[in-house]
N, C-alpha and C. Protein backbone atom coordinates (compact mmCIF):
# COMPACT_ATOMS: atom_id res chain seq x y z
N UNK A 1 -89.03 -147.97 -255.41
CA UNK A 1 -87.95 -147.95 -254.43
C UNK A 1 -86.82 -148.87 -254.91
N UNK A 2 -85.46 -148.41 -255.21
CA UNK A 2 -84.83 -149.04 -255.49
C UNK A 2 -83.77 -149.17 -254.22
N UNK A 3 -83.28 -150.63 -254.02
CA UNK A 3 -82.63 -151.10 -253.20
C UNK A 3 -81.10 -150.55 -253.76
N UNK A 4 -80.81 -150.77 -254.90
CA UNK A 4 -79.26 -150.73 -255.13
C UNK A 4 -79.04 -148.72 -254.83
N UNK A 5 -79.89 -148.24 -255.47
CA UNK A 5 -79.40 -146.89 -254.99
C UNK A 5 -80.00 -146.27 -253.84
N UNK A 6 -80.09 -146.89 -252.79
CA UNK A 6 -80.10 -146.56 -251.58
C UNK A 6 -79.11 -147.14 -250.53
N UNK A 7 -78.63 -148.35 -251.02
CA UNK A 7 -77.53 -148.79 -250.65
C UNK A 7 -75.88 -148.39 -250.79
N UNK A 8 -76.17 -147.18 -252.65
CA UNK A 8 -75.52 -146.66 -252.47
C UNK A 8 -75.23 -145.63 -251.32
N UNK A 9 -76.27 -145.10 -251.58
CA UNK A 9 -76.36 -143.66 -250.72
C UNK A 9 -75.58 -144.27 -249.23
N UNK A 10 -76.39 -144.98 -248.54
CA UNK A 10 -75.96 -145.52 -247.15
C UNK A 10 -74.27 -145.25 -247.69
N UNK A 11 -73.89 -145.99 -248.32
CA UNK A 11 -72.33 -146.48 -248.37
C UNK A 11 -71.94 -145.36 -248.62
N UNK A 12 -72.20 -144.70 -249.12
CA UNK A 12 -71.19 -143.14 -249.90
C UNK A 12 -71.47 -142.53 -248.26
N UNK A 13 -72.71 -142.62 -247.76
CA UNK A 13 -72.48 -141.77 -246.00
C UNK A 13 -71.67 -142.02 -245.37
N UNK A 14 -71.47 -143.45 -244.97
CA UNK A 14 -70.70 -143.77 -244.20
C UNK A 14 -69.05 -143.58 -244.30
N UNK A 15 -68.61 -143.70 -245.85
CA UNK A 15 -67.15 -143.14 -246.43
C UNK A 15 -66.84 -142.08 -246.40
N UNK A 16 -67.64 -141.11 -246.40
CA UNK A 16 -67.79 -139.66 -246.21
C UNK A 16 -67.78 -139.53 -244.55
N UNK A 17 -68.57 -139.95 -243.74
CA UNK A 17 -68.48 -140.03 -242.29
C UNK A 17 -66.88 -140.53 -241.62
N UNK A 18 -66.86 -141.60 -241.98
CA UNK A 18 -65.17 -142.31 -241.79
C UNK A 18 -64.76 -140.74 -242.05
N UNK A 19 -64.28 -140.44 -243.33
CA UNK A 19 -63.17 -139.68 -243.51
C UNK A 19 -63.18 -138.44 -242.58
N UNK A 20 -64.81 -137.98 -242.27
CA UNK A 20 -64.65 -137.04 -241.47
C UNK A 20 -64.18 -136.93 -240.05
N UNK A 21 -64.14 -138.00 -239.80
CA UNK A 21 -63.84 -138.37 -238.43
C UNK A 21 -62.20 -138.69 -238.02
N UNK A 22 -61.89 -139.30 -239.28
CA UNK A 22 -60.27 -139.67 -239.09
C UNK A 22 -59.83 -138.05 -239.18
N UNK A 23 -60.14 -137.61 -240.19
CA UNK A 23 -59.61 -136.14 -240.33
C UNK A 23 -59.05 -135.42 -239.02
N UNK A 24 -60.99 -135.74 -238.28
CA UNK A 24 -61.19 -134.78 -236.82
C UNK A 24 -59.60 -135.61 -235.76
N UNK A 25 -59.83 -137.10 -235.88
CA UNK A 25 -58.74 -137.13 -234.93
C UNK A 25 -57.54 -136.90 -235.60
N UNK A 26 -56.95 -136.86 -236.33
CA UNK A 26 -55.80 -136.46 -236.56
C UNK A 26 -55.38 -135.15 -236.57
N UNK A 27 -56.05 -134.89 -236.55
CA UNK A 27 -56.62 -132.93 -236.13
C UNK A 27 -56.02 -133.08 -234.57
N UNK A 28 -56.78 -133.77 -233.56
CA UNK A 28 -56.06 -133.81 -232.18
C UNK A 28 -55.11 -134.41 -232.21
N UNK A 29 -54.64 -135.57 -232.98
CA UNK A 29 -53.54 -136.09 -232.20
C UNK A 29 -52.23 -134.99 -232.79
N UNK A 30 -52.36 -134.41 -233.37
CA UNK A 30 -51.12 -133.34 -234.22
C UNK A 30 -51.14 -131.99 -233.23
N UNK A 31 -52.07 -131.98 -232.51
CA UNK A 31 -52.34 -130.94 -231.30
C UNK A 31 -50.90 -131.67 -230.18
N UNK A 32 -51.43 -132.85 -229.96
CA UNK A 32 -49.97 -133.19 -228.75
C UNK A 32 -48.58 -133.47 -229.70
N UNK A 33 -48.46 -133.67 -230.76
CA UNK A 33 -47.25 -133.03 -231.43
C UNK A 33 -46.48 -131.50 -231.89
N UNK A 34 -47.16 -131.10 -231.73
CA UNK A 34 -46.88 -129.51 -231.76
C UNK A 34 -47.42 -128.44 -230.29
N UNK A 35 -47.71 -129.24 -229.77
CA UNK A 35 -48.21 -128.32 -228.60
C UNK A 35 -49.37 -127.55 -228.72
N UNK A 36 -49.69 -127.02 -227.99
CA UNK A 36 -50.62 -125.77 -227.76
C UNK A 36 -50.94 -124.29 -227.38
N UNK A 37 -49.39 -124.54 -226.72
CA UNK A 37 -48.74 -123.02 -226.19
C UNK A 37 -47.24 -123.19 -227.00
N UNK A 38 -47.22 -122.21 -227.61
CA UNK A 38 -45.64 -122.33 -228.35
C UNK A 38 -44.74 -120.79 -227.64
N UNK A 39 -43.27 -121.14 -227.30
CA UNK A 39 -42.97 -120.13 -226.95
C UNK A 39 -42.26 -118.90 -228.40
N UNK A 40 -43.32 -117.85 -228.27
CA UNK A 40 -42.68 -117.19 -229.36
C UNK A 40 -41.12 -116.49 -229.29
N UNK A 41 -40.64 -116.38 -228.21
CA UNK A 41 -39.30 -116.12 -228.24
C UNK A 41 -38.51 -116.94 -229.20
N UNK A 42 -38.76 -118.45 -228.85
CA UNK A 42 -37.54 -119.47 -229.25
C UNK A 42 -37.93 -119.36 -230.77
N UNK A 43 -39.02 -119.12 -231.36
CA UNK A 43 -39.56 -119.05 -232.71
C UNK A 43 -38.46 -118.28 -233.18
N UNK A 44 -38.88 -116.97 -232.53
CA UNK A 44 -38.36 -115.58 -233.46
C UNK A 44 -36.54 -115.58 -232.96
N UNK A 45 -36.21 -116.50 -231.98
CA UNK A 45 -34.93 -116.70 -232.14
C UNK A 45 -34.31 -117.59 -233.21
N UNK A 46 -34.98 -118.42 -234.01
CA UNK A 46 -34.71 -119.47 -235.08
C UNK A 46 -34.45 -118.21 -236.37
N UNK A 47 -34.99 -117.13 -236.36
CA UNK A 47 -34.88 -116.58 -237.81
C UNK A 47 -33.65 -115.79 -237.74
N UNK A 48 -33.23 -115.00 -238.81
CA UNK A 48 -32.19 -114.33 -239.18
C UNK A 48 -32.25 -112.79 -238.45
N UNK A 49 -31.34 -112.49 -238.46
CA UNK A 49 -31.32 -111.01 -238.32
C UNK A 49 -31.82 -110.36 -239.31
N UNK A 50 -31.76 -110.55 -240.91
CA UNK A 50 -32.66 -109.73 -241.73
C UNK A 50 -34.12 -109.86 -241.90
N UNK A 51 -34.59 -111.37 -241.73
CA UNK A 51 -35.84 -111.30 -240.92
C UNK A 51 -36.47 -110.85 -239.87
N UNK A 52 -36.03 -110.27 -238.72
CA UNK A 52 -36.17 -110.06 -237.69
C UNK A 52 -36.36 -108.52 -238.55
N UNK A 53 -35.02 -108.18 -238.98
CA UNK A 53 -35.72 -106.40 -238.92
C UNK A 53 -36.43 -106.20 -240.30
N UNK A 54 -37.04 -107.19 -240.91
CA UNK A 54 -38.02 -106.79 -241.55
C UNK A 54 -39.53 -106.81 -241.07
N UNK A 55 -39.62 -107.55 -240.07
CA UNK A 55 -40.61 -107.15 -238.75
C UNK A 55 -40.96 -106.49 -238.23
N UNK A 56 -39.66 -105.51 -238.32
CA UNK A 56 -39.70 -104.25 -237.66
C UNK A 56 -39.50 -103.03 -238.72
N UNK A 57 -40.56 -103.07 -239.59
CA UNK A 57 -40.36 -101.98 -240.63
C UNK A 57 -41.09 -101.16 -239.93
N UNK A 58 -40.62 -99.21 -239.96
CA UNK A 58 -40.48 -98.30 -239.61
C UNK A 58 -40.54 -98.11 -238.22
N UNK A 59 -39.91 -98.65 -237.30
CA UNK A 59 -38.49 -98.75 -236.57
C UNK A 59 -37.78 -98.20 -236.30
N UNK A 60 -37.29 -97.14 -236.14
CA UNK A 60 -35.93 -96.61 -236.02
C UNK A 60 -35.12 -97.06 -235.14
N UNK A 61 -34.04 -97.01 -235.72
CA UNK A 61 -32.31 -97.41 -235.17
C UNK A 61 -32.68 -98.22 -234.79
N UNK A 62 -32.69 -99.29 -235.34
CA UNK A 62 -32.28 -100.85 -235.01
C UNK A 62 -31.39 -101.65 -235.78
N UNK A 63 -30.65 -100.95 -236.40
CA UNK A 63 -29.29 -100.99 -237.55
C UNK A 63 -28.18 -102.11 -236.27
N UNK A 64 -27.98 -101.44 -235.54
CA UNK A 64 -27.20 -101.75 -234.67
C UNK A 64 -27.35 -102.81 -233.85
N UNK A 65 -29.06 -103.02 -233.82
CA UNK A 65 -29.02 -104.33 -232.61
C UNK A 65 -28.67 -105.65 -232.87
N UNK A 66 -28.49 -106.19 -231.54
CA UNK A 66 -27.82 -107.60 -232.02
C UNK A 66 -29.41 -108.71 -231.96
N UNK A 67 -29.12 -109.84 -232.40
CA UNK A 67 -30.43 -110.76 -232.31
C UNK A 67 -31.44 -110.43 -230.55
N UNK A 68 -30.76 -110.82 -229.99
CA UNK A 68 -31.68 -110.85 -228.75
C UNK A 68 -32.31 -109.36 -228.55
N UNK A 69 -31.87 -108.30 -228.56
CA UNK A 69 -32.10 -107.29 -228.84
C UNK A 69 -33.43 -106.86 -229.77
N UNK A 70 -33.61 -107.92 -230.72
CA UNK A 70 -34.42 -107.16 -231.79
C UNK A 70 -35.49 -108.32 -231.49
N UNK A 71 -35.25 -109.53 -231.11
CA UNK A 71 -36.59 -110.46 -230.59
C UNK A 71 -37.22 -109.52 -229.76
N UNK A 72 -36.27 -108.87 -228.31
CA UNK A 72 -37.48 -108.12 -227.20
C UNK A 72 -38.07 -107.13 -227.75
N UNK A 73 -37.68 -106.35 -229.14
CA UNK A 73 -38.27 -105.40 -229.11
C UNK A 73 -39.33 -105.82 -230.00
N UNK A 74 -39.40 -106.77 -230.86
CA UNK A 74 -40.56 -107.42 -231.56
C UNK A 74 -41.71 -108.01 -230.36
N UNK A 75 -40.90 -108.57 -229.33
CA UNK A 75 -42.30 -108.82 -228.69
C UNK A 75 -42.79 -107.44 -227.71
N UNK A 76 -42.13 -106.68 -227.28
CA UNK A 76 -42.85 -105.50 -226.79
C UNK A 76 -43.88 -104.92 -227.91
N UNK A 77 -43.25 -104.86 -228.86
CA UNK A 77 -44.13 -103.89 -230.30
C UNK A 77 -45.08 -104.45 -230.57
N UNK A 78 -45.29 -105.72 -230.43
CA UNK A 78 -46.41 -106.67 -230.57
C UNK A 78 -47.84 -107.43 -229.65
């Protein structure tokens, strides 16, 4: 029975344990920085109009719409 490599072992658990744990909370506390319910409107209002109608590939006539226009119809289609 050796003392020094069991002492490792203990120690390598516990560094391994720590990290898993800080991980886990920082995992929650980044939950109340970003929320939990995001509104996808204001999302898909941040992008471009050529993003938007590449969302909407095969689509028809949406050449013409303006932004707000092509958010409602992304979230109906979706």
């Amino acid at each position: 029975m050796n003392l020094t490599t069991n002492a490792d072992r203990v120690m390598m658990f516990c560094i391994l344990t720590s990290m898993a744990i800080f991980d886990a909370f920082s995992t929650l506390l980044s939950i109340l920085n970003k929320g939990i319910f995001v509104d996808e409107k204001s999302l898909l209002m941040q992008k471009t109009n050529r993003e938007l109608k590449a969302m909407l590939i095969g689509v028809k006539s949406i050449s013409n719409l303006n932004k707000k226009q092509l958010v409602d119809l992304i979230l109906v289609t979706s």
